[in-house]
Each structure stands twice: as structure tokens, then as C-alpha cells.
Protein backbone atom coordinates (compact mmCIF):
# COMPACT_ATOMS: atom_id res chain seq x y z
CA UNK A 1 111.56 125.06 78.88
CA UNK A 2 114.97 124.36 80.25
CA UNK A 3 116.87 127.81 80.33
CA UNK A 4 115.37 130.49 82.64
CA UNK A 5 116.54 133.87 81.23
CA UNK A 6 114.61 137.05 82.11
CA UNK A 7 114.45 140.26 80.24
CA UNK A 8 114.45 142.34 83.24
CA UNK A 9 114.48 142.29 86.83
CA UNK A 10 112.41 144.32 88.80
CA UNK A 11 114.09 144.38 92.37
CA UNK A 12 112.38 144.20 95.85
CA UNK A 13 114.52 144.58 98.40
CA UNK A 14 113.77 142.12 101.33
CA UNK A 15 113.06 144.67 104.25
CA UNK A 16 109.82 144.57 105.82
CA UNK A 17 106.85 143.04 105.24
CA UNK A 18 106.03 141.83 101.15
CA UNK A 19 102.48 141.67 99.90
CA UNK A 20 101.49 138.67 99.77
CA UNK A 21 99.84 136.16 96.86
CA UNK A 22 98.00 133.29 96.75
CA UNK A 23 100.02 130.12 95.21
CA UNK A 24 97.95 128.21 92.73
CA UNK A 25 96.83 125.08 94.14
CA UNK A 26 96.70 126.20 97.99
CA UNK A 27 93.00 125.56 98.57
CA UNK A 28 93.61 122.01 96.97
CA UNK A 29 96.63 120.80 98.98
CA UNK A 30 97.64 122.19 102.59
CA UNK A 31 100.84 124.18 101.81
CA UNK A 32 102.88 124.83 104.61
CA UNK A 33 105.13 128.08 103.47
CA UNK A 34 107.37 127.58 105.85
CA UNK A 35 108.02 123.29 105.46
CA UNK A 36 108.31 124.63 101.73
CA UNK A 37 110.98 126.91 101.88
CA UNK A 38 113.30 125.15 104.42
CA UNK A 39 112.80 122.47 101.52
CA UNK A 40 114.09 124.30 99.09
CA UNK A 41 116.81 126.56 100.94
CA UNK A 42 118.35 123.90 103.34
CA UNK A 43 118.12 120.77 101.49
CA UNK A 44 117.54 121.43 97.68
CA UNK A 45 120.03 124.67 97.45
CA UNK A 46 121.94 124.06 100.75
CA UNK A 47 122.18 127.59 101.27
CA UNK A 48 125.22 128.28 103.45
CA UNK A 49 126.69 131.63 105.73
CA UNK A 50 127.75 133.80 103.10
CA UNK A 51 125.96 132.82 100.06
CA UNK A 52 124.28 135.54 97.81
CA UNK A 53 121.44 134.15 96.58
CA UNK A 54 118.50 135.44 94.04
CA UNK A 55 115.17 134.53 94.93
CA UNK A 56 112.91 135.11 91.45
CA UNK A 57 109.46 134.44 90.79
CA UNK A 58 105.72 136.42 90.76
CA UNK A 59 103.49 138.35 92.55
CA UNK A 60 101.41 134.99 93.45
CA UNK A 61 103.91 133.42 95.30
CA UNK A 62 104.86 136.19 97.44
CA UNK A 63 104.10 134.67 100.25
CA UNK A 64 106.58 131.41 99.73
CA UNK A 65 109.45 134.26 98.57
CA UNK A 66 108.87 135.69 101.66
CA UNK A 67 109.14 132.79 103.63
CA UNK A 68 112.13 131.81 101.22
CA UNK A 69 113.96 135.13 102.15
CA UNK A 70 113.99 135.33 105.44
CA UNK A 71 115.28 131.41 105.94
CA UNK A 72 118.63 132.10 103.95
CA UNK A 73 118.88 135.42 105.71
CA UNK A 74 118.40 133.00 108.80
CA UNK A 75 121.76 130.99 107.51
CA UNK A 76 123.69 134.12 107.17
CA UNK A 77 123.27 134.66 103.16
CA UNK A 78 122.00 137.61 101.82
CA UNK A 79 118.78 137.56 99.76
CA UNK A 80 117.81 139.22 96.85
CA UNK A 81 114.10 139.22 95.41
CA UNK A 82 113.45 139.76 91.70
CA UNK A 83 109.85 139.78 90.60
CA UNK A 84 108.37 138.94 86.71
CA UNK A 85 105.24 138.39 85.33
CA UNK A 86 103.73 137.33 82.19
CA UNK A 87 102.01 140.62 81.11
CA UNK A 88 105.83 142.74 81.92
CA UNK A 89 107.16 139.73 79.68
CA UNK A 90 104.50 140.68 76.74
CA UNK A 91 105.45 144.25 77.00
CA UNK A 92 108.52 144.09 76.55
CA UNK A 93 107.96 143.17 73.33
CA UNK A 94 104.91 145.57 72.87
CA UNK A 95 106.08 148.54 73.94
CA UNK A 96 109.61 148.41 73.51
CA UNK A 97 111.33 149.49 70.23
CA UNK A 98 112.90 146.38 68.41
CA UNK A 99 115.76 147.83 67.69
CA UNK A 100 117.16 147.28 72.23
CA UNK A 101 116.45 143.46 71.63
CA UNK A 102 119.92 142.98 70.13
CA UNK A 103 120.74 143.97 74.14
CA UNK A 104 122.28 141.89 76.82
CA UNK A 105 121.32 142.87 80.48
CA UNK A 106 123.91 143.96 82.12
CA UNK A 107 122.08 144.07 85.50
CA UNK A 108 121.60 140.21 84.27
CA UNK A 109 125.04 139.62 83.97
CA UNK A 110 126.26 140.94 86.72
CA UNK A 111 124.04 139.55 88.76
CA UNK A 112 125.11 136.01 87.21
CA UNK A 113 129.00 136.86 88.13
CA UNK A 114 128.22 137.75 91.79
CA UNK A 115 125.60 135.38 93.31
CA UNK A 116 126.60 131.73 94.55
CA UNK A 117 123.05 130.14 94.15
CA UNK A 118 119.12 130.87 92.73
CA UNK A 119 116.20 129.59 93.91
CA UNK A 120 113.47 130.73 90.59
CA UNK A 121 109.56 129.68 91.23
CA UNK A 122 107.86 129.44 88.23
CA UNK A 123 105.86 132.79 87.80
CA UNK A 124 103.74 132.03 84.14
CA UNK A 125 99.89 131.41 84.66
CA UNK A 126 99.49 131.31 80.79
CA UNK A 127 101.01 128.59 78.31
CA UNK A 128 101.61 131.30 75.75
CA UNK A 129 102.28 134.73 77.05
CA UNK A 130 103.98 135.99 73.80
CA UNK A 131 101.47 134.97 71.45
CA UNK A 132 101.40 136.70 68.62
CA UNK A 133 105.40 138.35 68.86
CA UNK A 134 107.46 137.27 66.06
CA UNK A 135 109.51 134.24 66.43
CA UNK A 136 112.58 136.11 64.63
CA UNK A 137 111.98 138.95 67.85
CA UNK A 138 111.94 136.09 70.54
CA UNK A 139 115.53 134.49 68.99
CA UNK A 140 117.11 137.86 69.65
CA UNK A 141 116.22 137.96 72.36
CA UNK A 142 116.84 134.65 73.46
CA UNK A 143 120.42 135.07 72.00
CA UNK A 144 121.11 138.21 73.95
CA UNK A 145 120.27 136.66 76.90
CA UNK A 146 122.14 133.82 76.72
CA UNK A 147 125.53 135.16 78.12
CA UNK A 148 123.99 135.21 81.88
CA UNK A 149 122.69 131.68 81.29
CA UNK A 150 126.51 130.87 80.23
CA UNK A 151 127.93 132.44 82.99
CA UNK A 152 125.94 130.67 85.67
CA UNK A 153 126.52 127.50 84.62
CA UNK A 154 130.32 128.33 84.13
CA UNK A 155 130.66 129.94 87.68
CA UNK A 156 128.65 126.60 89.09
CA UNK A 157 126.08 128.40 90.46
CA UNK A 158 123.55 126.64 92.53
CA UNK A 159 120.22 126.35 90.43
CA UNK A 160 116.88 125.40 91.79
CA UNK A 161 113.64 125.85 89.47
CA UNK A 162 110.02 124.69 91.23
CA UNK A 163 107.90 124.13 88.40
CA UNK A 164 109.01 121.99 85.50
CA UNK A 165 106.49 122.96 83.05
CA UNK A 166 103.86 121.10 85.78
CA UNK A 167 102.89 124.09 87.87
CA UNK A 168 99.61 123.92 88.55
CA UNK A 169 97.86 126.78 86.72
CA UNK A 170 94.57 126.96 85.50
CA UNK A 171 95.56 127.05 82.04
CA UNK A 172 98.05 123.97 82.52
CA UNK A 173 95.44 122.49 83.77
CA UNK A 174 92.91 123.06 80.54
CA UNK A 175 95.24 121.94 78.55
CA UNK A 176 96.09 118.93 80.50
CA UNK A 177 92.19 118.22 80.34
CA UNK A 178 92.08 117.41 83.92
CA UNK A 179 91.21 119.27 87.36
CA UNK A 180 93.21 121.92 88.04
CA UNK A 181 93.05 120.47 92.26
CA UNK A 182 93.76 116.87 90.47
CA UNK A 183 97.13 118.57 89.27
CA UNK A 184 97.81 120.69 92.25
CA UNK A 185 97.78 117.26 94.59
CA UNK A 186 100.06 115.34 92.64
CA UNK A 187 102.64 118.13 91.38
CA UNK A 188 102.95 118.95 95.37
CA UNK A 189 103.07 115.46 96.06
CA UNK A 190 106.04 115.02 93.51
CA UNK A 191 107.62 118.17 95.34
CA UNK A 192 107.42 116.22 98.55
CA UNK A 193 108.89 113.24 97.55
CA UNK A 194 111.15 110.98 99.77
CA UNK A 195 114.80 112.77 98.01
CA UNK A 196 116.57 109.99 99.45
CA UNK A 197 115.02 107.29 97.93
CA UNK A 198 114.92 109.33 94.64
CA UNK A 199 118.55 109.75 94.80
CA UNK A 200 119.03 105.84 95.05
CA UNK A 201 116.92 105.28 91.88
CA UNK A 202 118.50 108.28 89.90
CA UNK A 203 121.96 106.51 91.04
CA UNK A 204 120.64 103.02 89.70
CA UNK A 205 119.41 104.23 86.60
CA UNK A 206 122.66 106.10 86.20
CA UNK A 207 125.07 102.80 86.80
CA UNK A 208 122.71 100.89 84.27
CA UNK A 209 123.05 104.12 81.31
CA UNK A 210 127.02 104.43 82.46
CA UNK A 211 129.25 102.02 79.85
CA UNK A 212 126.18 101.70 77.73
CA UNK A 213 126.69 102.14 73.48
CA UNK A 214 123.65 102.30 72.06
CA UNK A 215 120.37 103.45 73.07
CA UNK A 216 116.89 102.30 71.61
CA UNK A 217 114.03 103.83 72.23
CA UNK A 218 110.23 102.53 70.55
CA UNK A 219 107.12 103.32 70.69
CA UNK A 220 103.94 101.71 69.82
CA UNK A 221 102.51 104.96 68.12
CA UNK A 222 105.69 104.41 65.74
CA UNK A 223 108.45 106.00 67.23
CA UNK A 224 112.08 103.73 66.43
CA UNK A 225 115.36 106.02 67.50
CA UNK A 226 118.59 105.03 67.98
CA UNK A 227 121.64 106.77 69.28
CA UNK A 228 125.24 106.27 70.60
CA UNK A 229 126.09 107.39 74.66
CA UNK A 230 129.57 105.81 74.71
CA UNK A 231 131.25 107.64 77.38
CA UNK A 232 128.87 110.59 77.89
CA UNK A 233 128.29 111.39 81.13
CA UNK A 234 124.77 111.41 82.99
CA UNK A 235 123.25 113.45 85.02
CA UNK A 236 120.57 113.04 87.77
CA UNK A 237 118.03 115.60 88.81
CA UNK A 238 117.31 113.81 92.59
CA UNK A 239 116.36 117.33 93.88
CA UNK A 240 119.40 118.11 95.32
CA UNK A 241 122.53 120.31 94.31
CA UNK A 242 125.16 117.60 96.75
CA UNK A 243 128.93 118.58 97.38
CA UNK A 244 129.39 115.66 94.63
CA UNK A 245 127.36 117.62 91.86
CA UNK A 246 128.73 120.71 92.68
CA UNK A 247 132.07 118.82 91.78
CA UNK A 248 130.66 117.42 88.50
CA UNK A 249 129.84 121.04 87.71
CA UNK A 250 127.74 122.76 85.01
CA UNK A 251 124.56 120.43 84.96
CA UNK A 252 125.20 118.73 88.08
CA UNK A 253 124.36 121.82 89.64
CA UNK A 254 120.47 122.27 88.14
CA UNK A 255 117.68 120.96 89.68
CA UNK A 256 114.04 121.11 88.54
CA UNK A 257 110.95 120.69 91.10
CA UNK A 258 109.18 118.20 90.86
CA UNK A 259 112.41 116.24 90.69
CA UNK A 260 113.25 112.92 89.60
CA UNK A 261 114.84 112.80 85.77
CA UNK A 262 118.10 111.27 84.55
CA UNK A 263 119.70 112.32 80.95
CA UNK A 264 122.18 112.17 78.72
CA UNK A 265 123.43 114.24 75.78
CA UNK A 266 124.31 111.44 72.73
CA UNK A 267 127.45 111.27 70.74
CA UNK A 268 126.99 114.02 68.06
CA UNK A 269 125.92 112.56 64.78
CA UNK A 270 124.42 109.12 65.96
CA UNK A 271 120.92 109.69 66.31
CA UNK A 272 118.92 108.13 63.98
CA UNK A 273 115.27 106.57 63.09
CA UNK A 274 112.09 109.16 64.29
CA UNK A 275 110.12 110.37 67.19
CA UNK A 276 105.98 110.04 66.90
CA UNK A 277 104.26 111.78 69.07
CA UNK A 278 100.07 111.24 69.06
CA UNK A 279 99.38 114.76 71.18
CA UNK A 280 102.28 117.51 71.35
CA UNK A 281 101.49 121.01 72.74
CA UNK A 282 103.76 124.10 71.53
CA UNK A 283 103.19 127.69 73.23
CA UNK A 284 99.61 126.23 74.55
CA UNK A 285 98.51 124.90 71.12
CA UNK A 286 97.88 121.46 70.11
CA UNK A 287 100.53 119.17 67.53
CA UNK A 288 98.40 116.52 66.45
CA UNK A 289 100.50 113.36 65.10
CA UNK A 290 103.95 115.02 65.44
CA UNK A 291 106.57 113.17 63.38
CA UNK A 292 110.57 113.64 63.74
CA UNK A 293 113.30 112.26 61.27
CA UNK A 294 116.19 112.50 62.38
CA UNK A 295 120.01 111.18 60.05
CA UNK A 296 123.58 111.52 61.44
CA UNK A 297 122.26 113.16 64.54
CA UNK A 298 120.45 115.87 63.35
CA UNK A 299 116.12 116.66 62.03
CA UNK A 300 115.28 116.18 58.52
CA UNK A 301 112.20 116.25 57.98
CA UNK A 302 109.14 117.64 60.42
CA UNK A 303 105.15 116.51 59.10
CA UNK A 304 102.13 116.55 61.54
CA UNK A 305 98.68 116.01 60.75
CA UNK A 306 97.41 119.23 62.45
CA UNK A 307 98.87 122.69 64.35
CA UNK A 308 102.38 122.23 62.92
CA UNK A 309 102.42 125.83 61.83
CA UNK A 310 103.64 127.82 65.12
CA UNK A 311 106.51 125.49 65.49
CA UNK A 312 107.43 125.12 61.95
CA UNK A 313 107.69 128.95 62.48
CA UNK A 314 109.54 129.29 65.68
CA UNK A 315 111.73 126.51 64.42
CA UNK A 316 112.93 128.44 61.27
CA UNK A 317 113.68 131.39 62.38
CA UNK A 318 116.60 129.80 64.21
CA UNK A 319 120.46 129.54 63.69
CA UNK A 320 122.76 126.69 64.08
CA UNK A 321 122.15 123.65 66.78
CA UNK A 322 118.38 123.94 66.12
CA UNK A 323 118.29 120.66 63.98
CA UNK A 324 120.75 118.91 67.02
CA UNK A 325 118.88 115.64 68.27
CA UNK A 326 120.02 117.15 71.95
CA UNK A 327 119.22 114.91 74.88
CA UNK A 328 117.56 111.85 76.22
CA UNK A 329 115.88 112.23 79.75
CA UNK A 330 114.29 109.19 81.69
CA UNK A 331 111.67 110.48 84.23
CA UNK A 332 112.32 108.57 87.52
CA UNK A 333 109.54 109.83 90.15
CA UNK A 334 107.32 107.62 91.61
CA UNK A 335 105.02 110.06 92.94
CA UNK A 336 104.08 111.61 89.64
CA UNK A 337 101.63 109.68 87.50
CA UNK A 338 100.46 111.11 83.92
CA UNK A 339 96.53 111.06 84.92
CA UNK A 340 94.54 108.05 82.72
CA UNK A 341 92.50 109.50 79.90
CA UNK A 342 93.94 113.18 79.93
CA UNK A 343 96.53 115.11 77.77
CA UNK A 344 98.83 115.25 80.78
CA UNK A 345 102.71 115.26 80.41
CA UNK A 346 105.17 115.35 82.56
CA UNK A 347 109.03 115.25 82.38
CA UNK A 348 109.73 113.38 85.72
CA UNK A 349 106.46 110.87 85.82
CA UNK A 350 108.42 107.42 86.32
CA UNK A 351 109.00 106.11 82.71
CA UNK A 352 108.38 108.95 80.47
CA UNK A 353 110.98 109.22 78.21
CA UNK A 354 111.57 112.43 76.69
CA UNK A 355 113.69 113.55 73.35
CA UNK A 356 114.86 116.95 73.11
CA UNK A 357 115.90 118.55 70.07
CA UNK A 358 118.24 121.80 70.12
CA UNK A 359 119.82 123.48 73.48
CA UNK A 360 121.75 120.54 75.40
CA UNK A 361 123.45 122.89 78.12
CA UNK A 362 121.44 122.04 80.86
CA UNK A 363 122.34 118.98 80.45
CA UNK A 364 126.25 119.00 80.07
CA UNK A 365 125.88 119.74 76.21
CA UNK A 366 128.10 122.11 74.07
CA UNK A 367 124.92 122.87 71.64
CA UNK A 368 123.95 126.30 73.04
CA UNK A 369 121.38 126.91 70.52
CA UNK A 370 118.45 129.07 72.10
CA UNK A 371 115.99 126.97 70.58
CA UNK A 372 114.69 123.50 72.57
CA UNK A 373 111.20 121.39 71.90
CA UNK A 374 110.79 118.22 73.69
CA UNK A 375 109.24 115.03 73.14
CA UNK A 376 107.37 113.64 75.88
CA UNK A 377 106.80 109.99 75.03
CA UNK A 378 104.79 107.93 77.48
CA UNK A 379 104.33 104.11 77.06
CA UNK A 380 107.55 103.74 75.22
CA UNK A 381 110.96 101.29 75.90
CA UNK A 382 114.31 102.30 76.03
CA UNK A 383 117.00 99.90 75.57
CA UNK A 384 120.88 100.31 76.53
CA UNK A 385 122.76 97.26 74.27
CA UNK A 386 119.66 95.50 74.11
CA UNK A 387 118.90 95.68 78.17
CA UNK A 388 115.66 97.13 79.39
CA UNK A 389 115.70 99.85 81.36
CA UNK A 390 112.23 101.32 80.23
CA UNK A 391 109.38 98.75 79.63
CA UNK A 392 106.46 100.06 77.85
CA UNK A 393 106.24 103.20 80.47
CA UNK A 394 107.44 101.27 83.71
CA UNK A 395 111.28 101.43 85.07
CA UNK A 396 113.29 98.36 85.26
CA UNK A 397 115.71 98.53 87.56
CA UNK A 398 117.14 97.20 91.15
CA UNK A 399 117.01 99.71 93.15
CA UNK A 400 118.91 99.37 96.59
């Protein structure tokens, strides 16, 4: 998921000594806290004197939040810590009466109008936490959340997110079908990335979409979509939040860990053919043969040959913008590598292409729709005016 909005905040104020968790993957790969957070502080959020700055995430990663704390204290910004999990996430729908989810948080909002940047680690160790919960609950929820979301990305705040649906869980990792150490090595590995060289592909890639018409993207399991990009911009996800994204504003200043995607939002109305997908997964369940219509830009028809249901639900309980063919993103990182033989996905593996279908913000959109699936499509080709830039799963392109 693309938009990070929490129900509540439960607030630990940074002064003295936090308990501390063990981060999921630490006895596979050698995690230096400390390397970590001057990662993400200095270079990723460029935390500066003066900044005011949420750090969120869960009880497991204490110890990095800590660490994360006291550097942009250390830079002369002021820290906040705000802790979730996924069992306060349930209960909020358990035990609270239905009748507050029509609520927007103020504590979220003003939170959103006062800090300059946010640093979120991704606190879920289940694919599914609200299992069971009515989709029509989760919408209005969703929709009273939304203003904070808004808000950020109107006030250009600085937003780094370490996870992109690849955090290493043990669940993730069952579902992936692989070991959950074989994960934890390469999702740290695609943290650790060289960001310059990232940023020189992600610029490449970007110079070969920019002037482009018409995207194609195929598929041998039977996915044929086109769509028109003429004059959109694109964004690039290098890891970085750089004085010139800060410029470009809204999207330019996201950034999801593992980085390494580039996107585009397509000219509203254009999209047409289908998306196939063999394996999709939707709140930790399996789609099996997922297909996508799409005419004028927008889903008409939705089949799959098994586990269809808890999307078909989700999907109609929503309002407008949920039918939007949304966004196109290109994965660009050469460190992440969708493991042979598993059910692995991953957004930023070099030549995934993935479709999304309803909220665009994130990406420089104007669908603000609180419902988004994506299509992760590995092995396909994408196509600007007939030149490759994705060849069956492997980037073309000259990078300097």
C-alpha cells in the first residue's frame, strides 16, 4: 500500500532510554542501527537544524527508532516517536463503536500541519491484520483519514517509508514461499544500494518516458495495455528527497525503502486492453489468474479463476476513482531480484512493471480515491512509441 494513514498515535516521548525490539531479519543480515539510521536521517530525509520530524513505526524496531531519534536530535531537529501495531490496528475496529469511524484525527492533522519531514518503518508482521472487518468499515475510515495524507503532501513534507510491502516478516515470507533469511538478505541489500548510481538510472529511465505518447505494455501470460503519457510528468523514487524534488513537490517528495521505481500517472481516459496476472495476493490471500479490462481509462470487467471474492468485496464497497487505471511504475533496482521458483513480488526488482488501479496521489495524481490494488507483472515489455525500455523483465537503457 501506498498511503500510510494511522488511526491513532500513541506518543513516546524521546527522553531516556526506549525498550528495545528485535528487527526482523537481524540474525540473517548484520544490521548496524546506527549505519541505518544516519542512512535514513542524513541522506534519505536530509534532516536539517530545525526540522520537526515524526519518527513512526513498532515495538520491534525500537531499537533503529532509537537510534533514528537521537541522530536528528544530533542535527538540531526535534523528534517525535509514534508507536502502532497490528493488534491496536484490529481493535480499533473491535472495540470501538462504528459510529467514531466517520472521525478525522485531529491529533493526525495537526501533526501533518506542523512537522517538516517523517521517517515511518513499516510496523505490520501480518499480511492481513483486519481480516474479517467489513470492507464498507475500512473505506470510512480510510476516507476520514485522508485529510492528513492531503495535507502532507500539500505542505511538501519530507516522506520516507522503509518497507515497501518487502519487509521481511515471517508471514511475507510464507507467502512469498521462500526463506524468511533469503528475504531478509536481499530486502537489506536493496536498502543498501549504491543511491548514486540508482539516481543515474531513475534519471535515464526518466529522459527515455519524458516526450513519450503511448505506452505498451505485454505480457506473455496475456496481458496487452495501452495508454497515453503525453506530457505527464515522472517521478523517480532513487531514495532520496533532493533540493530538486522538494521543488517538484507533492510526489517528488516520497520515497519508499527499498528504493529504485520510476512512474507515471496516464492521461485520464486512455488506458485500454487488460492486465493478467498468473499469482496476485490481496490482504494475504491468493488471486489465482487475475484478469483486468480496462476502456477509456477506467475497469470493466474483473474475472479470476480462484480467491476473487475478498477483492471483489473491498473493491465494491468503494466510491468514485476506484475503477481509475491509476499509474504505471517501472522497478529500477539492481540489487533486488524476484527469487526463481517462488511467489515473490516486488515493486522495485529491476524490470517489474507494475499497474495500479485507483489512488494516484503518491504519484502526482488528482484521483484521491482511498482504494489502490496493484499489478505486479514480472517478465513483461513496456514500450514508449514503439521503443523498448522493458524487455521481457530486463531494463533497456544507457545508463551514464
Amino acid at each position: 500500500m501506498r498511503k500510510t494513514m494511522m488511526l491513532l498515535v500513541v506518543v513516546v516521548c524521546v527522553v531516556g532510554q526506549m525498550a528495545v525490539g528485535q528487527s526482523t531479519g537481524e540474525q540473517a543480515v548484520a544490521l548496524d542501527y546506527q549505519v541505518l539510521a544516519e542512512k535514513l536521517v542524513n541522506q534519505c530525509a536530509g534532516i536539517h537544524e530545525g526540522d520537526l520530524v515524526r519518527i513512526s513505526g513498532g515495538v520491534r524496531d525500537c531499537k533503529l527508532l532509537e537510534n533514528l531519534a537521537v541522530l536528528v536530535r544530533a542535527r538540531g531537529a526535534f523528534p517525535l516517536i509514534t508507536l502502532s501495531s497490528d493488534e491496536m490496528t484490529r481493535r480499533f475496529y473491535e472495540e470501538i463503536p462504528e459510529v467514531y469511524d466517520v472521525q478525522t484525527s485531529d491529533f493526525e492533522v495537526k501533526l501533518a500541519s506542523i512537522i517538516t519531514a517523517r521517517i515511518h518503518v513499516d510496523y505490520s508482521e501480518t499480511e492481513n491484520p483486519l481480516s474479517g472487518v467489513p470492507p464498507e468499515r475500512i473505506v470510512t475510515v480510510n476516507h476520514a483519514n485522508a485529510p492528513a495524507w492531503d495535507l502532507m503532501l500539500k505542505r511538501k513534507v519530507r516522506q520516507v517509508y522503509l518497507g515497501n510491502d518487502l519487509y521481511p516478516t515471517a508471514e511475507r515470507a510464507q507467502l512469498f514461499g521462500v526463506a524468511q533469511d533469503e528475504l531478509a538478505k536481499i530486502f537489506w541489500s536493496g536498502v543498501n544500494v549504491d543511491y548514486t548510481q540508482l539516481r543515474k538510472t531513475g534519471e535515464a529511465l526518466r529522459t527515455a518516458l519524458d516526450g513519450g505518447q503511448i505506452v505498451h505494455i505485454t505480457h506473455p501470460g496475456g496481458t496487452d495495455l495501452k495508454m497515453e503519457i503525453t506530457a505527464r510528468r515522472i517521478f523517480v523514487s532513487d531514495g532520496v528527497v533532493s533540493p530538486e524534488d522538494m521543488q517538484q513537490g507533492n510526489a517528488g517528495c516520497l520515497v519508499w525503502l527499498p528504493a529504485g521505481e520510476v512512474y507515471v500517472t496516464p492521461v485520464p481516459e486512455t488506458a485500454e486492453g487488460r492486465v493478467v496476472v498468473d499469482r496476485q495476493f490481496f490482504q494475504g490471500q491468493e488471486i489465482r489468474g487475475l484478469e483486468l479490462k480496462f476502456k477509456a481509462g477506467k475497469l470493466v470487467s474483473m474475472k479470476a479463476e480462484s480467491g476473487l471474492e475478498p477483492l471483489k468485496a473491498m473493491y465494491d464497497a468503494q466510491g468514485p476513482g476506484k475503477d481509475v487505471l491509476s499509474v504505471v511504475d517501472i522497478g529500477i533496482n539492481s540489487n533486488v531480484h524476484n527469487i526463481t521458483g517462488s511467489r515473490m513480488v516486488a515493486w522495485m526488482a529491476a524490470g517489474t512493471v507494475t499497474v495500479g488501479l485507483g489512488d494516484n496521489t503518491w504519484a502526482g495524481g488528482m484521483n484521491n480515491s482511498p482504494f489502490e490494488f496493484y499489478n505486479h507483472l514480472s517478465g513483461a515489455t513496456l514500450k514508449v512509441d514503439g521503443n523498448v525500455l522493458v524487455d521481457a523483465g530486463e531494463l533497456v537503457l544507457k545508463v551514464p
